[in-house]
Each structure stands twice: as structure tokens, then as C-alpha cells.
PDB file of N, CA and C in Angstrom:
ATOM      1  N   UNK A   1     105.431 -58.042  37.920  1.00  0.00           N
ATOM      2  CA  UNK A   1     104.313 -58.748  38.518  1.00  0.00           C
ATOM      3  C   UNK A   1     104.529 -60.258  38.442  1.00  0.00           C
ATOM      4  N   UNK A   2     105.087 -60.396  37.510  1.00  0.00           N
ATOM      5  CA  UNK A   2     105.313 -62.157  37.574  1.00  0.00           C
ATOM      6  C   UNK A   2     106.556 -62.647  38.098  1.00  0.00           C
ATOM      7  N   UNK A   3     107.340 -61.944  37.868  1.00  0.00           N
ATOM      8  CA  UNK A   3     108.154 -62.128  38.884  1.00  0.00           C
ATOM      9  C   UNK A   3     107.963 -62.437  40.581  1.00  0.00           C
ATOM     10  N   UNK A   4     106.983 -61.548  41.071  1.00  0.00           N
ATOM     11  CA  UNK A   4     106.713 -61.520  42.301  1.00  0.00           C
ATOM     12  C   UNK A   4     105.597 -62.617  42.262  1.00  0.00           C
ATOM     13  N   UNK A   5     104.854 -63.197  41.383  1.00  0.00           N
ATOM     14  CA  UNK A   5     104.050 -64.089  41.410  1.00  0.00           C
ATOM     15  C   UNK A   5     104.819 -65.547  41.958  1.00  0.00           C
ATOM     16  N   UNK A   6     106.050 -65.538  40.870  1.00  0.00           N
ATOM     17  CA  UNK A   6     107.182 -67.026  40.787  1.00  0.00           C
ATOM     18  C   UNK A   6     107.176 -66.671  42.078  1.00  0.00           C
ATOM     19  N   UNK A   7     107.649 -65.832  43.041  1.00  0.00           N
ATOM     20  CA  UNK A   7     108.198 -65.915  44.128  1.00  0.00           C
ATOM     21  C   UNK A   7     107.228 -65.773  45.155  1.00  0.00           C
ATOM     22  N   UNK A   8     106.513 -65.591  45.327  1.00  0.00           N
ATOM     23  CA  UNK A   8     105.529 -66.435  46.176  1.00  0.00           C
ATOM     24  C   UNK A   8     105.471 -67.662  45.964  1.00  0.00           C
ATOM     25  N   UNK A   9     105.029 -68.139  44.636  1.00  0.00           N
ATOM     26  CA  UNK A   9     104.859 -69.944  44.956  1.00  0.00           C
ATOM     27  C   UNK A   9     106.053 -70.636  44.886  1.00  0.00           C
ATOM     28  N   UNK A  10     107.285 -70.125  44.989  1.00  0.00           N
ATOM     29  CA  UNK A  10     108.449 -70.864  45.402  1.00  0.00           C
ATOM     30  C   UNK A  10     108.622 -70.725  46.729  1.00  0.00           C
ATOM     31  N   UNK A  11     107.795 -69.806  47.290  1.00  0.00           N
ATOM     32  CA  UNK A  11     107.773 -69.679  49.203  1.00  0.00           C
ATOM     33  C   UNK A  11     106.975 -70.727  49.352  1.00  0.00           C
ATOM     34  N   UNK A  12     105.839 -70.499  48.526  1.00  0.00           N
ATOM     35  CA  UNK A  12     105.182 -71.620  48.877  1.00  0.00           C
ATOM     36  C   UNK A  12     105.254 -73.030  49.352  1.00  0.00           C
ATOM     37  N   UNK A  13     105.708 -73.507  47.935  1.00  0.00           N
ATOM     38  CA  UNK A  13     106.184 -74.650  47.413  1.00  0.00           C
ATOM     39  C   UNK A  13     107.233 -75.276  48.294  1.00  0.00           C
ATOM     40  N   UNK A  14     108.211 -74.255  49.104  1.00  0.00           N
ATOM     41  CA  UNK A  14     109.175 -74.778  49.881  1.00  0.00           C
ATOM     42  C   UNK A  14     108.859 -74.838  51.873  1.00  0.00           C
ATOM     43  N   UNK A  15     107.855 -74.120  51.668  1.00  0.00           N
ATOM     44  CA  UNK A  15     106.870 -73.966  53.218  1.00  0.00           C
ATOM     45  C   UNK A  15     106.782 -75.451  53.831  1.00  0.00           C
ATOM     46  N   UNK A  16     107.052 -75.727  55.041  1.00  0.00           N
ATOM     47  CA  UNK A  16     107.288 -76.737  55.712  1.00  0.00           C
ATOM     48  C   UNK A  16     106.176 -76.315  56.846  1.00  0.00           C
ATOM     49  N   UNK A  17     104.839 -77.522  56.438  1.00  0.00           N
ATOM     50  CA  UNK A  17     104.083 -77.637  57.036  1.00  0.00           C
ATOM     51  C   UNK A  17     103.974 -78.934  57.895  1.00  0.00           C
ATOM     52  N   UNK A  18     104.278 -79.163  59.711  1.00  0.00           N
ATOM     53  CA  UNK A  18     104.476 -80.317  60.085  1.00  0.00           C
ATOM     54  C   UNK A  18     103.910 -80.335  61.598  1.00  0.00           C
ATOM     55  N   UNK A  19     103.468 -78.689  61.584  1.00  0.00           N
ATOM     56  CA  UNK A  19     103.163 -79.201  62.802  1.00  0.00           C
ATOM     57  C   UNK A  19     101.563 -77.717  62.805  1.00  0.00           C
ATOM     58  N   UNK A  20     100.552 -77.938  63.923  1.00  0.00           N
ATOM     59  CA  UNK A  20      99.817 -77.011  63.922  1.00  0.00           C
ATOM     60  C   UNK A  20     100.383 -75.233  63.683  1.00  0.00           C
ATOM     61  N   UNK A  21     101.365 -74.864  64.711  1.00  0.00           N
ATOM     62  CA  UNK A  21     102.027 -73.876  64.329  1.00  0.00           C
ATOM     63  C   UNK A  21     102.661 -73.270  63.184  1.00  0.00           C
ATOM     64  N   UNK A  22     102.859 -74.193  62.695  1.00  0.00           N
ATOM     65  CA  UNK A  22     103.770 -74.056  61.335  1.00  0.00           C
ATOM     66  C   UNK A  22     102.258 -73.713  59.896  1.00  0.00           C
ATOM     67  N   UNK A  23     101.715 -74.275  60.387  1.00  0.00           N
ATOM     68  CA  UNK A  23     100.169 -74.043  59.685  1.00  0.00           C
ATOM     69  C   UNK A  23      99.622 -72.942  59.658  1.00  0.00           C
ATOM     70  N   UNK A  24      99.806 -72.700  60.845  1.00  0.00           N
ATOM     71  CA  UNK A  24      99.081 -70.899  61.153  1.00  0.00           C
ATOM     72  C   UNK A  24      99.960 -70.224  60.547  1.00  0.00           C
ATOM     73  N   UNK A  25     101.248 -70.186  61.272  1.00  0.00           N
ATOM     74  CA  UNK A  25     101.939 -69.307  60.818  1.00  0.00           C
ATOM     75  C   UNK A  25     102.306 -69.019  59.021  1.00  0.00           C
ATOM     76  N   UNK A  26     101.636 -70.292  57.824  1.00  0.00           N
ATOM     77  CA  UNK A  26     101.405 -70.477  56.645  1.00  0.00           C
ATOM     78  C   UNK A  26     100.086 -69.655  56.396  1.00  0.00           C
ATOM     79  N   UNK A  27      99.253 -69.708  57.111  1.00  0.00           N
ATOM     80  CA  UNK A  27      98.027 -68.945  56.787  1.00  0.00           C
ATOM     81  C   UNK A  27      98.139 -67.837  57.112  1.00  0.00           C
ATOM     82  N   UNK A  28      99.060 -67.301  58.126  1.00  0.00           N
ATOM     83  CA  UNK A  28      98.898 -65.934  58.160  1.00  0.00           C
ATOM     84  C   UNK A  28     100.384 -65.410  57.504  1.00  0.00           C
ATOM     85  N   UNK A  29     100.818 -65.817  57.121  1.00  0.00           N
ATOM     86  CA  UNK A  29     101.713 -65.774  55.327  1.00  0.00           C
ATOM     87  C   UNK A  29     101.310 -64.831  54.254  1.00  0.00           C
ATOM     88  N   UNK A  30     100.695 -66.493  53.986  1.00  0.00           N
ATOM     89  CA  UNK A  30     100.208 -66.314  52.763  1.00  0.00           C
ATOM     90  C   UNK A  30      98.486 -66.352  52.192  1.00  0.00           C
ATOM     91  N   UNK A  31      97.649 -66.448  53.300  1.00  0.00           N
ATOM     92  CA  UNK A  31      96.296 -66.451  53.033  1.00  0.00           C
ATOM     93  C   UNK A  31      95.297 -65.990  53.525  1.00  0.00           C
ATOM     94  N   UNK A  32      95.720 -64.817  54.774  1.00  0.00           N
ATOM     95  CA  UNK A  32      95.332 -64.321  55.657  1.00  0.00           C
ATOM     96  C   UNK A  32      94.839 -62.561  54.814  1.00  0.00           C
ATOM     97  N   UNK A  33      94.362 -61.609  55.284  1.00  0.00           N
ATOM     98  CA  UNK A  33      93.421 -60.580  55.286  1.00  0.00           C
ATOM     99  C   UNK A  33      94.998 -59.787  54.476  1.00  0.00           C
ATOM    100  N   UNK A  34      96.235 -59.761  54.837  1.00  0.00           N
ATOM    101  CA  UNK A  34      96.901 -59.466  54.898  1.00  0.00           C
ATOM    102  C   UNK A  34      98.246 -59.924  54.546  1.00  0.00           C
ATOM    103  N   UNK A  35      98.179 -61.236  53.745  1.00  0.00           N
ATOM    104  CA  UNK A  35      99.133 -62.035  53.167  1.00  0.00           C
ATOM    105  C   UNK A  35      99.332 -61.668  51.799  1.00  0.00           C
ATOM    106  N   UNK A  36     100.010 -62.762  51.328  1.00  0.00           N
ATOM    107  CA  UNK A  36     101.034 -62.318  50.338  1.00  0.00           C
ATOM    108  C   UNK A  36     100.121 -62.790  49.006  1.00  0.00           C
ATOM    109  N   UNK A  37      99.065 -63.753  49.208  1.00  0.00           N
ATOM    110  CA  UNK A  37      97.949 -64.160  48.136  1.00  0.00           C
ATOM    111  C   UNK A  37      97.143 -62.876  47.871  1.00  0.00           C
ATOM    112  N   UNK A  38      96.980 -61.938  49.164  1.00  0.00           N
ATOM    113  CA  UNK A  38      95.922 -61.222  48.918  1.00  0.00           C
ATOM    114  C   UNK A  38      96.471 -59.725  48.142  1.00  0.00           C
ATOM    115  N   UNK A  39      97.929 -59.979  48.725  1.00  0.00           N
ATOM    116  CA  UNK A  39      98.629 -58.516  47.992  1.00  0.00           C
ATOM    117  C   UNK A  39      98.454 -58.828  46.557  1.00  0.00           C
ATOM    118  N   UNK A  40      98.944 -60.052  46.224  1.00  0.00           N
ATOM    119  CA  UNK A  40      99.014 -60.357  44.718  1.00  0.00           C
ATOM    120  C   UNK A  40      97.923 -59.942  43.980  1.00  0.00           C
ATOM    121  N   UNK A  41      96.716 -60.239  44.424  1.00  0.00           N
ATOM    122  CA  UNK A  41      95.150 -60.253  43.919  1.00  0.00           C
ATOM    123  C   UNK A  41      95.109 -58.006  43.978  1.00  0.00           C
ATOM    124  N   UNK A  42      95.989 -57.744  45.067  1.00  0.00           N
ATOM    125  CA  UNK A  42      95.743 -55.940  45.217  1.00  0.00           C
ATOM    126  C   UNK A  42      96.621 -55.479  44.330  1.00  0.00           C
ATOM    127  N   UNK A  43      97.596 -55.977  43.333  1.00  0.00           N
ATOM    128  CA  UNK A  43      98.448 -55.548  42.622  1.00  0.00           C
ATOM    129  C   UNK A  43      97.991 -55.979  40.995  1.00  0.00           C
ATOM    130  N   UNK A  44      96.967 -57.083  41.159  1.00  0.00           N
ATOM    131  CA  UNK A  44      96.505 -57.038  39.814  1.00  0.00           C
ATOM    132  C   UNK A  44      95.391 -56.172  39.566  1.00  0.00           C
ATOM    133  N   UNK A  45      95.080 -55.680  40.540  1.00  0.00           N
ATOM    134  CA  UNK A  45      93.855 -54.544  40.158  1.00  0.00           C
ATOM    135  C   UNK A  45      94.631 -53.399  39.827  1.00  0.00           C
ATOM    136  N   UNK A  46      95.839 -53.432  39.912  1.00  0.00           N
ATOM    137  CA  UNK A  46      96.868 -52.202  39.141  1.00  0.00           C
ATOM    138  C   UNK A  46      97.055 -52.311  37.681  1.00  0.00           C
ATOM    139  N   UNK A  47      97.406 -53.315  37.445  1.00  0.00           N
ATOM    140  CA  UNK A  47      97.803 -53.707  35.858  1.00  0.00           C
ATOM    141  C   UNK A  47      96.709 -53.390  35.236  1.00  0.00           C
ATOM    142  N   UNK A  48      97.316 -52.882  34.384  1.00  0.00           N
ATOM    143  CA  UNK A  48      96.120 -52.178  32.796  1.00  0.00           C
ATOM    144  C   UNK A  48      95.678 -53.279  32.199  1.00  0.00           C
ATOM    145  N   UNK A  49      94.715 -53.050  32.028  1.00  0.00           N
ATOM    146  CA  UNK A  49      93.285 -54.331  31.184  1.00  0.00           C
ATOM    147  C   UNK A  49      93.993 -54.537  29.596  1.00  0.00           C
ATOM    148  N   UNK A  50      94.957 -54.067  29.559  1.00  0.00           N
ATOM    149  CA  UNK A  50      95.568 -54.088  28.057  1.00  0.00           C
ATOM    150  C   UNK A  50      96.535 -55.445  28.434  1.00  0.00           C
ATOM    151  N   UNK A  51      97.657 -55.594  29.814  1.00  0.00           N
ATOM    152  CA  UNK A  51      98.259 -56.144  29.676  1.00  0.00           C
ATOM    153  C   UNK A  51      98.274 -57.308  30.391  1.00  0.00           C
ATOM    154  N   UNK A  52      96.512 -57.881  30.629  1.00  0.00           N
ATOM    155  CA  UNK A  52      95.685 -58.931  31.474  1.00  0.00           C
ATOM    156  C   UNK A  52      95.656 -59.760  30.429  1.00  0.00           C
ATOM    157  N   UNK A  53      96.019 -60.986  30.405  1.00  0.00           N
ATOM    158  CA  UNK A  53      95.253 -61.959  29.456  1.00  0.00           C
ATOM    159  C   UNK A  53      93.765 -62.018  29.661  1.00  0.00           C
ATOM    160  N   UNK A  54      92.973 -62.050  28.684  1.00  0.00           N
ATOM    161  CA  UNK A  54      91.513 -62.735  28.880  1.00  0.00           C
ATOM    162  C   UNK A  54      91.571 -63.858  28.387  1.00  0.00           C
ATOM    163  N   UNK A  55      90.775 -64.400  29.143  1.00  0.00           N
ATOM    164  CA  UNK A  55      90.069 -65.803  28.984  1.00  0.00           C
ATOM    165  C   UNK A  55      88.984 -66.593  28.437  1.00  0.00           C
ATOM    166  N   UNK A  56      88.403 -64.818  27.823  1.00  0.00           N
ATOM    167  CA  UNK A  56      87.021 -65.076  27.202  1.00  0.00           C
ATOM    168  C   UNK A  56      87.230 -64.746  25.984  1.00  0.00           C
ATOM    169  N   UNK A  57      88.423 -64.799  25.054  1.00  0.00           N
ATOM    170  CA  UNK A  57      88.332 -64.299  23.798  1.00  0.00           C
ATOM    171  C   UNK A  57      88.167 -65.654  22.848  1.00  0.00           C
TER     172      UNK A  57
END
């Protein structure tokens, strides 16, 4: 899982945003119904509550 985390925000991070197109085609990437932010968020509802950090301890 973190692995695949690093590697999204190194897509990220290297995403060349310069023109309107290049924008969209970033949002529907990585932030769209169906992107790669939202898989991430569908793969942590997999991981066991044992091996989640909390934040409230």
C-alpha cells in the first residue's frame, strides 16, 4: 500500500501542468470519480484497522 501511495505522488509531483488540456487530463488522472486518489482512498478501506495508524491515541 505504500508503495503504491510513493507512486502516485511521484506521478504527481512530476505531472506537467501548462496548458488547459494537460489539466483535465490531471484531473481525470488522478482526481476524478475514477482516478488514482480515489483508488487509493478504495484500497484503504481494505487494510485491517490493526495496521492503520490512529491519530487519536
Amino acid at each position: 500500500m505504500l508503495d503504491k501511495i510513493k507512486g502516485v505522488s511521484e506521478e504527481i509531483e512530476q505531472f506537467q501542468i501548462d496548458t488547459k488540456d494537460s489539466l483535465e487530463k490531471f484531473r481525470l488522472t488522478f482526481i476524478s470519480k475514477k482516478g488514482k486518489v480515489t483508488e487509493l482512498f478504495d484500497l484503504l478501506k481494505q487494510v485491517p484497522n490493526e495496521e492503520k495508524e490512529s491519530g487519536w491515541s
